[in-house]
Protein backbone atom coordinates (compact mmCIF):
# COMPACT_ATOMS: atom_id res chain seq x y z
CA UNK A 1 6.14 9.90 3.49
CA UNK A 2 8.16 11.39 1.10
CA UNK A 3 7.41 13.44 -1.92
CA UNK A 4 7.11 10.36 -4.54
CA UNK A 5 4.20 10.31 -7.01
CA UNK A 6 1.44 7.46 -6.28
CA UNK A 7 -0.67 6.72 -9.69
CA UNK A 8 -3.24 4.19 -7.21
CA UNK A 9 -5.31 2.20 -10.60
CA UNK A 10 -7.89 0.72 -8.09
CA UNK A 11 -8.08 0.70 -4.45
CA UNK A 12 -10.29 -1.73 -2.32
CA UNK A 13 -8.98 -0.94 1.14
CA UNK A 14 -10.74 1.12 4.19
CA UNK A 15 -8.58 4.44 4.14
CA UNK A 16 -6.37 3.80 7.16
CA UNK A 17 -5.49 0.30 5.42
CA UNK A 18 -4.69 2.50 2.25
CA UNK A 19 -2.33 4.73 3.63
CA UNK A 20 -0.36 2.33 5.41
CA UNK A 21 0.62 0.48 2.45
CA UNK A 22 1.34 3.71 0.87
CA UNK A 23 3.28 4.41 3.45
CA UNK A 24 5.55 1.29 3.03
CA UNK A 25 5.65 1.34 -0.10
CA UNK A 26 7.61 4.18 -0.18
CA UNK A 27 9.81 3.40 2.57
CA UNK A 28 10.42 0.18 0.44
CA UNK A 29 11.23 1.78 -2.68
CA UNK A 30 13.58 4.15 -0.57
CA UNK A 31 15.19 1.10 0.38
CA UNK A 32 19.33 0.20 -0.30
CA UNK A 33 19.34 -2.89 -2.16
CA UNK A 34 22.75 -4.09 -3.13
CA UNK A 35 22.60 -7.44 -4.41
CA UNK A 36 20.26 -6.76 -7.49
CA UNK A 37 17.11 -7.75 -6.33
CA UNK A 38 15.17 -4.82 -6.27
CA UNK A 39 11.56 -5.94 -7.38
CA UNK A 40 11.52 -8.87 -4.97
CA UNK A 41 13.21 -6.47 -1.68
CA UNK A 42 10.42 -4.35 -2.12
CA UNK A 43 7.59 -6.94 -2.69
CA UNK A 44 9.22 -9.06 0.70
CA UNK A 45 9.56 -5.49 2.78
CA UNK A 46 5.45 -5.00 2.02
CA UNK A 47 4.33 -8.16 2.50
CA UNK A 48 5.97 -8.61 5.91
CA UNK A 49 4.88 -4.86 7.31
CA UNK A 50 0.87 -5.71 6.01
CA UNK A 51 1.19 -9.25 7.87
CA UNK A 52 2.64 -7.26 10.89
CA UNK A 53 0.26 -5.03 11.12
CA UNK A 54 -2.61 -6.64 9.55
CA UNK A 55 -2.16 -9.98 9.69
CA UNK A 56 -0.60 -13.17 7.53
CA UNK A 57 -2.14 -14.14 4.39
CA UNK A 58 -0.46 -11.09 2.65
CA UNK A 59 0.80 -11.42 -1.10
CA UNK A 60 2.78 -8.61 -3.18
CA UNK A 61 4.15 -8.84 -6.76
CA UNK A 62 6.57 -5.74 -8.07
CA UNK A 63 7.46 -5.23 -11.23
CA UNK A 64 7.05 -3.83 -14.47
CA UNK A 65 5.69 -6.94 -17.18
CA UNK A 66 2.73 -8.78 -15.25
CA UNK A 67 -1.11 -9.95 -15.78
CA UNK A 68 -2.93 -11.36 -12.65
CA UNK A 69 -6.28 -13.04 -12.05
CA UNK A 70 -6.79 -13.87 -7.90
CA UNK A 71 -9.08 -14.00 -5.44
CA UNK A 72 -9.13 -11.67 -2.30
CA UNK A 73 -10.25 -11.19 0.72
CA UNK A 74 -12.67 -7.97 0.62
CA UNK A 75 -11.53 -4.78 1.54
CA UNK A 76 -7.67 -6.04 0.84
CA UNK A 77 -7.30 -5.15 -2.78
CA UNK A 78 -4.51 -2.49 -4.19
CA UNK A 79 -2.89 -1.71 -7.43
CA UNK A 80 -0.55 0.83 -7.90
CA UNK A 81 2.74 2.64 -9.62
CA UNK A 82 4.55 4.71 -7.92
CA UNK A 83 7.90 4.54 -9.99
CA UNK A 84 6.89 5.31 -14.08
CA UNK A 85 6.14 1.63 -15.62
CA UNK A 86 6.55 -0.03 -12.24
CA UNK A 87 3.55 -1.64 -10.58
CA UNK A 88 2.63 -3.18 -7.54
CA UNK A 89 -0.41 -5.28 -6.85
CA UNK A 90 -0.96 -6.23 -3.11
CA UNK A 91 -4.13 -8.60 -1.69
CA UNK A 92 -4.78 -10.78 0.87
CA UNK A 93 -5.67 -14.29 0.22
C-alpha cells in the first residue's frame, strides 16, 4: 500500500475484509486512466477485485456529490475518502 491518507467515516467489515478494500482502493486510485473516466475506473476496478475475492453481489459508487440510502448484507459496509472531497461507498447487496 502506498503512503495515501484513508479518512474511513464508518466501517462494517471484519478487519481482513477492511484492509483488502483498502488495499484496492489505492491500487485503483493509482491507476492510469486516459479516457476521462476516472470516478467510474476506480468504482469498476473495486467492485470486480471484492467479487473476486469475496464474491458477486458487490456495488461501488466514487465520487465527490452523492447521498445514498441501501440495504446491505452485514459485515459488508464501507465509506471512505481517501483523495480530499472524494468518497467512496462500497456494500454488498
Amino acid at each position: 500500500m502506498s503512503n495515501r491518507s484513508f479518512s474511513v467515516l464508518v466501517d462494517d467489515m471484519p478487519e481482513e475484509m477492511s484492509r483488502f478494500t483498502l488495499n484496492v482502493t489505492d491500487e485503483a486510485f493509482n491507476l492510469s486512466v486516459v479516457n476521462g473516466k476516472v470516478f467510474s475506473t476506480v468504482a469498476s476496478h473495486i467492485q470486480k477485485a471484492l467479487s473476486n475475492s469475496f464474491g458477486s453481489g458487490w456495488n461501488v459508487i466514487v465520487g465527490n456529490a452523492f447521498g445514498s440510502n441501501i440495504k446491505h448484507q452485514i459485515k459488508t459496509y464501507m465509506f471512505l475518502s481517501t483523495v480530499p472531497g472524494i468518497y467512496v461507498l462500497v456494500w454488498k447487496a
